[in-house]
C-alpha atoms as a PDB file:
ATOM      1  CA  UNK A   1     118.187  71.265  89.722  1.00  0.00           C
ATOM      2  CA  UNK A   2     118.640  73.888  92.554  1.00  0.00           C
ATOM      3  CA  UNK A   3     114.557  74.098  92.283  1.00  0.00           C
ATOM      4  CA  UNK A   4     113.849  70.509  92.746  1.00  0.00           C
ATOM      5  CA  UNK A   5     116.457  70.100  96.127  1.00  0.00           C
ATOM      6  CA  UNK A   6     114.508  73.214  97.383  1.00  0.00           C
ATOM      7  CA  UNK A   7     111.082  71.814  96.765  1.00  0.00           C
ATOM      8  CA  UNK A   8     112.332  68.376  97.911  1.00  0.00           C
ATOM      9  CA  UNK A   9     113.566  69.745 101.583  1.00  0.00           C
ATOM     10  CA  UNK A  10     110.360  72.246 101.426  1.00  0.00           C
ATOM     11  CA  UNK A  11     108.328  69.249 101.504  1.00  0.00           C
ATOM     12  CA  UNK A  12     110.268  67.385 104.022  1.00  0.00           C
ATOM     13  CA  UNK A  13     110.525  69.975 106.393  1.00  0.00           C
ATOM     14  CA  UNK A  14     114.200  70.688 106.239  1.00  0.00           C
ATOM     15  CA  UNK A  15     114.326  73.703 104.410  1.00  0.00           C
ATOM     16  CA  UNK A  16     114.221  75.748 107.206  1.00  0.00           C
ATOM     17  CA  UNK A  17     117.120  74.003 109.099  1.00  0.00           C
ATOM     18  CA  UNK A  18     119.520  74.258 105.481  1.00  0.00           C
ATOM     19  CA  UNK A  19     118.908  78.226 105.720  1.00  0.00           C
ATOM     20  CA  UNK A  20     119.383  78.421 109.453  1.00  0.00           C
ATOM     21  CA  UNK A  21     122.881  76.298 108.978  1.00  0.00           C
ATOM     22  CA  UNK A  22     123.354  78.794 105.833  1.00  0.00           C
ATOM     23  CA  UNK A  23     123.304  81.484 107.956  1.00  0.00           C
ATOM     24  CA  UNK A  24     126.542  80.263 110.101  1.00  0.00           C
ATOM     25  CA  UNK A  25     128.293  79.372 107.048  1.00  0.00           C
ATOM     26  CA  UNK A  26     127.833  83.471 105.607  1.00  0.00           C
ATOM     27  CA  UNK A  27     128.215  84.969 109.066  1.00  0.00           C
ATOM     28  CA  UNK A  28     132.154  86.160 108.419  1.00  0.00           C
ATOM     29  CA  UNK A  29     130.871  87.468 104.413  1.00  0.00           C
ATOM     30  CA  UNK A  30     128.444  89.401 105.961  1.00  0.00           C
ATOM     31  CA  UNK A  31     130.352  90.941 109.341  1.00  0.00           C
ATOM     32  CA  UNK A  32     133.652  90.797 107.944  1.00  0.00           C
ATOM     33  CA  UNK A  33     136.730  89.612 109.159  1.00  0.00           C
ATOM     34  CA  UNK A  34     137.644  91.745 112.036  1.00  0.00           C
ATOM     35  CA  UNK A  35     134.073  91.037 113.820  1.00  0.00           C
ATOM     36  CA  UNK A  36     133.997  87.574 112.313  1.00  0.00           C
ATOM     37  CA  UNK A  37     137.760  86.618 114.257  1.00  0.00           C
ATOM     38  CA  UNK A  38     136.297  88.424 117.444  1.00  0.00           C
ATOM     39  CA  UNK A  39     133.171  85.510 117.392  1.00  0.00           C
ATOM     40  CA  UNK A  40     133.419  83.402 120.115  1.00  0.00           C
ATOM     41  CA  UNK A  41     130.421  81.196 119.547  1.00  0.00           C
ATOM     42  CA  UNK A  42     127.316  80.946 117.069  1.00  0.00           C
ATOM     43  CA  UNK A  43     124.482  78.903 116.800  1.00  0.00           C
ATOM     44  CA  UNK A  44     120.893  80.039 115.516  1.00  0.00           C
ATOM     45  CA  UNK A  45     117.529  78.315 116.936  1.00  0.00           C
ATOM     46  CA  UNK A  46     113.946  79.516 115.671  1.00  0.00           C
ATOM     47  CA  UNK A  47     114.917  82.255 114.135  1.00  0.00           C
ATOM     48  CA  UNK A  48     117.343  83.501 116.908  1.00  0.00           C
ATOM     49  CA  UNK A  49     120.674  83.885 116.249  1.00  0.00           C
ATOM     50  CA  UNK A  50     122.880  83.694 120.032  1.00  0.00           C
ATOM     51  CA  UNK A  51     126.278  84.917 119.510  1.00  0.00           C
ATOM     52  CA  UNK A  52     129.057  85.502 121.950  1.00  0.00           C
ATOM     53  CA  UNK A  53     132.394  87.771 121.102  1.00  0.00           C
ATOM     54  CA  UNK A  54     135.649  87.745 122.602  1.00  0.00           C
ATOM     55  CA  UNK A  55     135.509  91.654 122.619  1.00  0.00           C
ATOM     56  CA  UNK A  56     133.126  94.056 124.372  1.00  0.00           C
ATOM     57  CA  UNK A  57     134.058  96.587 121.792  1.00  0.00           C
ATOM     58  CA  UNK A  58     132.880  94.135 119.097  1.00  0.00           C
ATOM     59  CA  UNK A  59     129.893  93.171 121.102  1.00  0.00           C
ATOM     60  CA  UNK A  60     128.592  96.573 121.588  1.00  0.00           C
ATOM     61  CA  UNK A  61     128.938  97.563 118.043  1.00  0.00           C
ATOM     62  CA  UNK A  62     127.100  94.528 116.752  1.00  0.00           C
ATOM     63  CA  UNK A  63     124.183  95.769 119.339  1.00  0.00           C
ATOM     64  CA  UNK A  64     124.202  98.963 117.586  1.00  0.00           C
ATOM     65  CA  UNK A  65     123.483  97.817 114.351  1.00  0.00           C
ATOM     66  CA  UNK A  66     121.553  94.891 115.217  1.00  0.00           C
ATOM     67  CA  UNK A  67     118.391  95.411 112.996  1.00  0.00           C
ATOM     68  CA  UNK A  68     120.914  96.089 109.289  1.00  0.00           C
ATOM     69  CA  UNK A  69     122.770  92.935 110.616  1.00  0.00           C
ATOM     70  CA  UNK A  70     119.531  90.711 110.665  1.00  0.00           C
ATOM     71  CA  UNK A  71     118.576  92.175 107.055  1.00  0.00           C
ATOM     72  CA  UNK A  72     121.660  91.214 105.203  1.00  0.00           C
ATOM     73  CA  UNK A  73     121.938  88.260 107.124  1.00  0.00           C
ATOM     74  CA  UNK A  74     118.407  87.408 105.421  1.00  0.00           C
ATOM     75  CA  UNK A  75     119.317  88.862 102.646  1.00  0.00           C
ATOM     76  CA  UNK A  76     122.325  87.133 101.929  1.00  0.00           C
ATOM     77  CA  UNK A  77     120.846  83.616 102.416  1.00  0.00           C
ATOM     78  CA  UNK A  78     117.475  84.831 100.011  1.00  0.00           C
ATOM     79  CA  UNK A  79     114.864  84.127 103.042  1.00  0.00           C
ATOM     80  CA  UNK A  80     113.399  85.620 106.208  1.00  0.00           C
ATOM     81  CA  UNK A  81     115.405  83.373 108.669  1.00  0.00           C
ATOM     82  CA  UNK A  82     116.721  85.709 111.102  1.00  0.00           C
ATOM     83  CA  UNK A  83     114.058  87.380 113.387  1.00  0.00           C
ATOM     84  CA  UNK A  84     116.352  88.162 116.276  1.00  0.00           C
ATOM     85  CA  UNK A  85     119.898  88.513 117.497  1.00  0.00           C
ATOM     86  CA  UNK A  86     120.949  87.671 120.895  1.00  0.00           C
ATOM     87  CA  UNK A  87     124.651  89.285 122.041  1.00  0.00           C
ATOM     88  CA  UNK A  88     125.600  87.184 125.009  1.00  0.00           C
END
């Protein structure tokens, strides 16, 4: 069943909207709570996730381990969705 909703949104054009939307939805899984109660705002666009923290102590660490953050992002949601992170 899960094969024929994926090929159906493949085909429609929406599967890479669902997996950009998944990645909000597994954003506190994959930071944890402490970072994920510090998150201000989050939105992804084109691959780009812009996020915004409510700590500068947060905010730098996230910058620091930017690049493992994007692969178990993508990991986590089975697809290469997240190209980028932008700390604002």
């Amino acid at each position: 069943m899960d094969e024929l909703v994926n090929l159906y949104l493949e085909q429609m054009g929406l599967s890479r909207q669902f997996k950009e939307r998944e990645v909000c939805q597994v954003w506190p899984d994959v930071v944890g709570g402490m970072i994920a109660s510090r998150t201000k705002s989050l939105r992804i666009s084109d691959g780009k996730v812009f996020v915004s923290f409510t700590s500068s102590v947060v905010k730098n660490e996230i910058l620091m381990v930017k690049e493992g953050l994007i692969k178990a992002l993508n990991d986590r949601v089975g697809d290469n969705v997240v190209k980028d992170i932008v700390v604002f």
